[in-house]
Protein backbone atom coordinates (compact mmCIF):
# COMPACT_ATOMS: atom_id res chain seq x y z
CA UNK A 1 -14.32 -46.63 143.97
CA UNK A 2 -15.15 -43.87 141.27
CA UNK A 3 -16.65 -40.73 142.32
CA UNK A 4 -20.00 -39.86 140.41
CA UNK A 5 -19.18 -38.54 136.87
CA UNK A 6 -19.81 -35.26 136.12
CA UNK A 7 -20.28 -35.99 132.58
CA UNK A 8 -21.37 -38.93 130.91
CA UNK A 9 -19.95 -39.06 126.79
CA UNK A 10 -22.58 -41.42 124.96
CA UNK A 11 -20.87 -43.00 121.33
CA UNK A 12 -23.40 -44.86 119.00
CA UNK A 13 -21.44 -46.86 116.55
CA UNK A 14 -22.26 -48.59 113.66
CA UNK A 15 -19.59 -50.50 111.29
CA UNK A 16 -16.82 -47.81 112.39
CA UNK A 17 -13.83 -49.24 112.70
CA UNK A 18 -11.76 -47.61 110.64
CA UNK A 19 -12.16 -44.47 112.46
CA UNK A 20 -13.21 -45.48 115.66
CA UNK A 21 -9.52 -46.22 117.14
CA UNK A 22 -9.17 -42.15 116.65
CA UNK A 23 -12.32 -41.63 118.08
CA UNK A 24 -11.33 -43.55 121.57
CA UNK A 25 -8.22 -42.17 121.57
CA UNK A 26 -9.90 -38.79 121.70
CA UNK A 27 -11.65 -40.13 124.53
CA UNK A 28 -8.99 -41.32 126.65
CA UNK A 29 -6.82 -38.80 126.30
CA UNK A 30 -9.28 -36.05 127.94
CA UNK A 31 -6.70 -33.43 130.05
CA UNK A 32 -8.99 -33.80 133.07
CA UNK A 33 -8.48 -37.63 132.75
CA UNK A 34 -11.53 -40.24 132.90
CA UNK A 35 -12.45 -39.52 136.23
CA UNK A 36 -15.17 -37.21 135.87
CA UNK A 37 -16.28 -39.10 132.86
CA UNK A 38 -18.75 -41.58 132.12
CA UNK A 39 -18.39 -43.16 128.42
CA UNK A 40 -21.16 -45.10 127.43
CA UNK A 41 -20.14 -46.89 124.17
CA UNK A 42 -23.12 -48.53 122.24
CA UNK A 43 -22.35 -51.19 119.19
CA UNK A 44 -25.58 -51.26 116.88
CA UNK A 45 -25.42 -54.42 114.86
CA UNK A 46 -21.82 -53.69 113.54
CA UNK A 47 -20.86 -56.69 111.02
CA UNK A 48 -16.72 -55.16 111.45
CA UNK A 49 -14.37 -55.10 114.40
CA UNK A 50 -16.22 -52.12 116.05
CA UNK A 51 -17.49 -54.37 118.76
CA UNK A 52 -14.04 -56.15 119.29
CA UNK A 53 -12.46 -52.48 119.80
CA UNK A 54 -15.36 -51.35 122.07
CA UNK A 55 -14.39 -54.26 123.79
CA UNK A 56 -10.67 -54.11 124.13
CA UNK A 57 -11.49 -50.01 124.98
CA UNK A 58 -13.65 -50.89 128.21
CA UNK A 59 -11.25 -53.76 129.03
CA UNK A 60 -8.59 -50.71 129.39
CA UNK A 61 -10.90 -48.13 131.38
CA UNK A 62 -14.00 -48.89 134.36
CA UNK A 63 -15.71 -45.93 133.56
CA UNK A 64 -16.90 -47.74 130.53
CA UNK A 65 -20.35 -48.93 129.38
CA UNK A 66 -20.92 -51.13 127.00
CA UNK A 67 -24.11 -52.24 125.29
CA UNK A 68 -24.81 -54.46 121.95
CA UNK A 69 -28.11 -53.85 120.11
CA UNK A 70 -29.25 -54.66 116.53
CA UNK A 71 -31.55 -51.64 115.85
CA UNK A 72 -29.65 -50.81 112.60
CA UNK A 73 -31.60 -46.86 113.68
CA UNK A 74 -29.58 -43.92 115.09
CA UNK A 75 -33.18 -42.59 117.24
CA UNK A 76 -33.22 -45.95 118.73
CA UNK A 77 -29.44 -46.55 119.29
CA UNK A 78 -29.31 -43.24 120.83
CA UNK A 79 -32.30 -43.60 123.55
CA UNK A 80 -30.05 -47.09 124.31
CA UNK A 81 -27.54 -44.78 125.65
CA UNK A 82 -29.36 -42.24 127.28
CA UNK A 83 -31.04 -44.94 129.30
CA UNK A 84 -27.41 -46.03 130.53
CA UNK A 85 -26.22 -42.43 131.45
CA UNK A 86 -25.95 -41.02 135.08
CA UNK A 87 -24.07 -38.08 134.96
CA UNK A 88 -25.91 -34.85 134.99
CA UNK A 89 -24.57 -33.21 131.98
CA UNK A 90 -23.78 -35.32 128.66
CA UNK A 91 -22.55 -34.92 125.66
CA UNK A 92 -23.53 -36.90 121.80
CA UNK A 93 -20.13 -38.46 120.02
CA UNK A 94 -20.34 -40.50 116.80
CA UNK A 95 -17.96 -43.19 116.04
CA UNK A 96 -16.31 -41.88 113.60
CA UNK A 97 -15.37 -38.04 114.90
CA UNK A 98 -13.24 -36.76 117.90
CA UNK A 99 -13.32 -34.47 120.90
CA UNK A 100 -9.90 -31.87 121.16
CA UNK A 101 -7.61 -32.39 124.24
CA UNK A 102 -9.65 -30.06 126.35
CA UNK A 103 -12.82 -30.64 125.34
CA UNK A 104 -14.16 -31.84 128.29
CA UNK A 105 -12.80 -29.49 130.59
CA UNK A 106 -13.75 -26.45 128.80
CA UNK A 107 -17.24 -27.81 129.24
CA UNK A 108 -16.97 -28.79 132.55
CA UNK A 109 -15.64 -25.05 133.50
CA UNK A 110 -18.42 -23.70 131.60
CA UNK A 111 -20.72 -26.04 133.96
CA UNK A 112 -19.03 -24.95 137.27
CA UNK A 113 -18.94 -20.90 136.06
CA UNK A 114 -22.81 -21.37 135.64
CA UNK A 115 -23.44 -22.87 139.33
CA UNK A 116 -20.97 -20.49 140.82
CA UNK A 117 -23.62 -17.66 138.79
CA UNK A 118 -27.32 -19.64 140.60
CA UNK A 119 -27.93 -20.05 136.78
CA UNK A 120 -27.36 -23.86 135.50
CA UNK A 121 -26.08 -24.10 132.44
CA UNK A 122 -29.09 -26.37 130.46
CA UNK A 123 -27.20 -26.69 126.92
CA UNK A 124 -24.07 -25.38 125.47
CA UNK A 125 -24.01 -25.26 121.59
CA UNK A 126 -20.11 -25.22 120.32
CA UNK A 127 -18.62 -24.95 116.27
CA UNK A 128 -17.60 -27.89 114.97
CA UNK A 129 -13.80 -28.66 113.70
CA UNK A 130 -14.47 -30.37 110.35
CA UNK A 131 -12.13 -32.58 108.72
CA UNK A 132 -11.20 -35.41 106.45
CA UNK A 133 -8.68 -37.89 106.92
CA UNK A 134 -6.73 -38.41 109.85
CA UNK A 135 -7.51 -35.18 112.49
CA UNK A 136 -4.87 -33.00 113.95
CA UNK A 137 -6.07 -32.97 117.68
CA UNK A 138 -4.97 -29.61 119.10
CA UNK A 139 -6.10 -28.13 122.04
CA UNK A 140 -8.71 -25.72 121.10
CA UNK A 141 -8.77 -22.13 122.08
CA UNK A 142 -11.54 -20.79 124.32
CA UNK A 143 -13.50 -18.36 122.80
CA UNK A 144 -16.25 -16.22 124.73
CA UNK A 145 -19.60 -18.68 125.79
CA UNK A 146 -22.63 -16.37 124.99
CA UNK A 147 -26.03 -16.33 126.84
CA UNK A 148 -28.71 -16.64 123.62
CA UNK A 149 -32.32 -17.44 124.37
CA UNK A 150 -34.58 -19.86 122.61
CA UNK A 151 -35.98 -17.44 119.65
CA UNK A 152 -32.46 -16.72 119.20
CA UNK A 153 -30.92 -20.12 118.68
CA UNK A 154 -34.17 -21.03 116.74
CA UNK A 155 -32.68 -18.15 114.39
CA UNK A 156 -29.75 -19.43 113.88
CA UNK A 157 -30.89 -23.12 113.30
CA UNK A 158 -33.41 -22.06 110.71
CA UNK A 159 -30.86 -19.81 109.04
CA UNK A 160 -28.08 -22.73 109.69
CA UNK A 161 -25.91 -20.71 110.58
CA UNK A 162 -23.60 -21.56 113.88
CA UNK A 163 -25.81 -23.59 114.28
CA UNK A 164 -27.87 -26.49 112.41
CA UNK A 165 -29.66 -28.66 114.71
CA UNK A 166 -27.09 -30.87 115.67
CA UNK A 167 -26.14 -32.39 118.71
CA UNK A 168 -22.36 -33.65 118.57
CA UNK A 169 -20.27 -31.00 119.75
CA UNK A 170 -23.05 -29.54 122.09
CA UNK A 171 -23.46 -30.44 125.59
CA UNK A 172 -27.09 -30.96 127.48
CA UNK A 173 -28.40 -31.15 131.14
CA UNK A 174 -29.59 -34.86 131.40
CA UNK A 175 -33.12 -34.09 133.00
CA UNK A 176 -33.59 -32.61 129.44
CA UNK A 177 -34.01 -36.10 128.43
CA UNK A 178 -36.11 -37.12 131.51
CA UNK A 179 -39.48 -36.87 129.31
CA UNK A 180 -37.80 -36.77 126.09
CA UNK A 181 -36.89 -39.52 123.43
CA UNK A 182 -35.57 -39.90 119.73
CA UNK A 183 -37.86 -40.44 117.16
CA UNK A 184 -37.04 -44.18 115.42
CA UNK A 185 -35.62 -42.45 112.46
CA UNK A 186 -32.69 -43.31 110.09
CA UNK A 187 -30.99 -39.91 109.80
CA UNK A 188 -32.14 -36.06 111.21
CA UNK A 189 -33.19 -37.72 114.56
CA UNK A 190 -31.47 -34.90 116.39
CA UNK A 191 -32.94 -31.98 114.20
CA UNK A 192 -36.52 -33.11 115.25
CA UNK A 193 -35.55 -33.25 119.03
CA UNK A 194 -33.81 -29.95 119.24
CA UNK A 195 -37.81 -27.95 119.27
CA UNK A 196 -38.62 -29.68 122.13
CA UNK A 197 -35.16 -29.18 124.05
CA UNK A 198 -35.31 -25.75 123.45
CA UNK A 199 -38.74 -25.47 124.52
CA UNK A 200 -36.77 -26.78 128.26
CA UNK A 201 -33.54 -24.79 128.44
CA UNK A 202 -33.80 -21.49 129.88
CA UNK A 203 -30.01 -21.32 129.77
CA UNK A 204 -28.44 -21.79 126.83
CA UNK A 205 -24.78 -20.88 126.09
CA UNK A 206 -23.38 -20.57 122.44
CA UNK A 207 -19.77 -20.33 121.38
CA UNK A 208 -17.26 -20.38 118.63
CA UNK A 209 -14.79 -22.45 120.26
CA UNK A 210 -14.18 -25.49 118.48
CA UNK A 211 -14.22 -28.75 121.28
CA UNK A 212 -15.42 -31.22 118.84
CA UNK A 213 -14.18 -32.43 115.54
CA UNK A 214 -16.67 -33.60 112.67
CA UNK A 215 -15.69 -35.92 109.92
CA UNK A 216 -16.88 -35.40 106.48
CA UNK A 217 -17.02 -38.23 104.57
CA UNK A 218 -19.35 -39.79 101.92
CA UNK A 219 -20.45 -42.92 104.06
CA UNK A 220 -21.84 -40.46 106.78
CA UNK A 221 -25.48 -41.48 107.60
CA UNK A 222 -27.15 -37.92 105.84
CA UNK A 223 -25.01 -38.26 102.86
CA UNK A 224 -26.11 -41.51 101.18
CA UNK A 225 -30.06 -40.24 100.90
CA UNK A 226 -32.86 -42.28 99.98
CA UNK A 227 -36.41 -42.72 100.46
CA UNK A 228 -36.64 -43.52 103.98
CA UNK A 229 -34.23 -40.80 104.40
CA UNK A 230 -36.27 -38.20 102.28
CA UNK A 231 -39.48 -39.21 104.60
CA UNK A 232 -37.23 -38.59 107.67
CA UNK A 233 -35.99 -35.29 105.92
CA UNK A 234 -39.98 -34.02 105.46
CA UNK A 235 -40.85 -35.07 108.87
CA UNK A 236 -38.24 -33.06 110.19
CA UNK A 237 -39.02 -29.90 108.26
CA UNK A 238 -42.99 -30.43 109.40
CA UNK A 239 -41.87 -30.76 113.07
CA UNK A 240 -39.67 -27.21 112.33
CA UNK A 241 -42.80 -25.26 111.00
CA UNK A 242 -44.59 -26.09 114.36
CA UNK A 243 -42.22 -23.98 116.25
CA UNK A 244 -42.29 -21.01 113.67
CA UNK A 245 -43.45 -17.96 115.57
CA UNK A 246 -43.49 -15.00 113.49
CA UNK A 247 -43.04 -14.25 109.73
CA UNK A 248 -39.84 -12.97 109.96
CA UNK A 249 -39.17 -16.99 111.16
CA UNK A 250 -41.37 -18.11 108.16
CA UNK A 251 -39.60 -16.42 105.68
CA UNK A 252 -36.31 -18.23 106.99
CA UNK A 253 -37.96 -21.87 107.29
CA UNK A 254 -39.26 -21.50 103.74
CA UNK A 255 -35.54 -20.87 102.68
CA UNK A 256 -34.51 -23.52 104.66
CA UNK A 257 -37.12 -25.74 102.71
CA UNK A 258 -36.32 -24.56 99.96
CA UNK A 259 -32.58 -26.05 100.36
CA UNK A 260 -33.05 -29.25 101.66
CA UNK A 261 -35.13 -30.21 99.19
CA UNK A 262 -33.08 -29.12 96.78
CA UNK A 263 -30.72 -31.73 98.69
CA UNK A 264 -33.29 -34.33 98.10
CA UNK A 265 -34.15 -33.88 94.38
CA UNK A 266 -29.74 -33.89 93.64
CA UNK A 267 -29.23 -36.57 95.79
CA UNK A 268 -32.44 -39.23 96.64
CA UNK A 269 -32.60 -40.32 93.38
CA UNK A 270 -34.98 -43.19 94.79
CA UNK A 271 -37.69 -40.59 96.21
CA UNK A 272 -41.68 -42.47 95.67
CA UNK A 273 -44.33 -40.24 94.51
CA UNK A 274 -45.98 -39.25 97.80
CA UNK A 275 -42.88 -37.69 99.32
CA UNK A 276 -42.36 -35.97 95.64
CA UNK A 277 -45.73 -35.09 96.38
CA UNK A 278 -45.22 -33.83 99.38
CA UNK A 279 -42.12 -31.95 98.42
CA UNK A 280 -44.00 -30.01 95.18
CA UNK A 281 -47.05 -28.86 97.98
CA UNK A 282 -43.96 -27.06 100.42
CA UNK A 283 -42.59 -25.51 97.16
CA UNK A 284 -45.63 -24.60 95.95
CA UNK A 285 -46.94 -23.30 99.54
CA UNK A 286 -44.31 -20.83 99.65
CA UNK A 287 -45.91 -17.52 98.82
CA UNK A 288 -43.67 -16.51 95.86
CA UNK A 289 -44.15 -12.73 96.31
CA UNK A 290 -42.88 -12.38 99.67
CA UNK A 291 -40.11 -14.76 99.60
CA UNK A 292 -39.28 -12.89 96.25
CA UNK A 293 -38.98 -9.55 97.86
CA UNK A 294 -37.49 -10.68 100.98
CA UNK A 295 -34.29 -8.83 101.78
CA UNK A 296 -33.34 -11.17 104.44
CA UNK A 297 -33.25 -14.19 101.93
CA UNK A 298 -30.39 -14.78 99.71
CA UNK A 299 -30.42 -14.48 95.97
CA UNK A 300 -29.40 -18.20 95.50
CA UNK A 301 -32.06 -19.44 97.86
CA UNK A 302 -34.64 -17.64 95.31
CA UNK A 303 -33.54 -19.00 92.28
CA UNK A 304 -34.01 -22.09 93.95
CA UNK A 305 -37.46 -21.80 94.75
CA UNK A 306 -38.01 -20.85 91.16
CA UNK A 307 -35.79 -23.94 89.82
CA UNK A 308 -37.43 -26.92 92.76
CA UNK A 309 -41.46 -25.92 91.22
CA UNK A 310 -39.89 -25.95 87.89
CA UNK A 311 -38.58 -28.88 88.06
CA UNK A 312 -41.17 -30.64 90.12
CA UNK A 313 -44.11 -29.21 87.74
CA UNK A 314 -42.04 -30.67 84.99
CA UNK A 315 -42.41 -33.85 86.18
């Protein structure tokens, strides 16, 4: 009879086969073994051989969960597995990336150092390996796991730097998710999460060692943008400025404005009037003076601003 997992790994999937035999592999070949592990594997509305290899996968291994849906929506796919997880701790993996040898037990060490301190480790933020092709899976080298607080990951997400908002290759306490849900969006689901979870995580541990490894590719759900993606985009960025506390944080979520919508006009070449709208008032809400004069913005995030009302006044 298995033990209770210590850590449930939750994989949302959607027409992934080509990369999703690397993926399980990853999975399965975890140097603590499957036994503390929970893997919930979720197929949503996959018209390849995803579900056949989901299939064959949990066939293989009983600490698998598998569940079909056809929500064709990351948000929704994603509160599918959390509703199946029963671990304490989990951790986010895509279909299409990789955890390193060790992953698992690095953050399951990390997990046990915490309850050995009385302080229970409530999320643990680690660098992403990015890559294209087939990944090298190495072990990856432990680097030091840093206390930061709330204000000071909120820092580094608006700067995006270290880190940008993203769950994969972080790890979370489940009762975070107790009272918390995805939003039904197509793409920056977990961006528009992460306020609240910090709002709940007293302990938060950041570090540069590299557990998880991140595809790059051009069919990756935030690459192909559109419409419904530039509303998702917006709504994202309007849930960020709630959380702004200070000017010095202002300054930075301007920038970061300033950049992803840059992102849009290159790449959403579909975008309707109201969210061009919408895009022209942030630009144009942006006090030019102090973003100007800013030392702690870059030059090229300047000229930016300058180009974005250009070219959205143009038009």
């Amino acid at each position: 009879m298995q033990k209770q997992p210590q850590l449930s790994l939750l994989l949302v999937a959607h027409d992934q086969a080509a990369y999703l035999p690397a993926t399980l592999a990853s999975l399965a070949a975890q140097t603590i073994g499957l036994d503390p592990l929970e893997l919930v594997l979720i197929d949503d509305a996959s018209t390849d051989a995803t579900g056949e290899l989901i299939d064959a996968f949990a066939k293989e291994h009983p600490c698998v969960k598998v569940k079909y849906v056809s929500f064709r929506n990351v948000g929704k796919t994603r509160n599918a597995a959390l509703a199946l997880a029963t671990a304490p701790y989990l951790m986010f993996v895509d279909g299409d990336d990789a955890l390193a040898p060790n992953a698992c037990e690095i953050l399951l060490q990390q997990i046990q150092n915490s309850a050995e301190e009385k302080r229970p480790v409530d999320m643990i933020v680690t660098a992403l390996q990015r890559f294209q092709g087939t990944p090298m899976l190495r072990p990856a080298k432990t680097a030091p796991f840093t206390p930061v607080n709330a204000a000071e990951l909120w820092e580094a997400l608006l700067r995006h730097r270290r880190y940008m908002g993203h769950l994969i290759g972080c790890l979370f306490s489940r009762r975070l998710f107790e009272t918390l849900c995805f939003p039904e969006m197509e793409c920056y689901e977990d961006i528009f999460i992460v306020p609240d979870i910090f709002a709940q995580s007293p302990h938060i541990l950041i570090s540069e060692t590299q557990v998880y490894y991140y595809r790059q590719h051009d069919r990756s759900t935030s690459t192909k943008l559109n419409n419904v993606k530039a509303g998702n985009m917006l709504a994202m960025l309007a849930k960020l400025k709630k959380g702004v506390k200070d000017d010095q944080q202002q300054r930075l979520f301007e920038a970061l404005c300033v950049k992803q919508c840059r992102v849009l006009l290159d790449n959403a070449k579909d975008i309707s009037d109201d969210n061009r709208k919408a895009i022209a008032a942030l630009m144009e809400a942006i006090p030019l003076g102090a973003f100007l004069l800013s030392p702690r913005l870059s030059v090229n995030h300047k000229r930016l601003l300058l180009k974005n009302r250009k070219e959205l006044r143009r038009k």
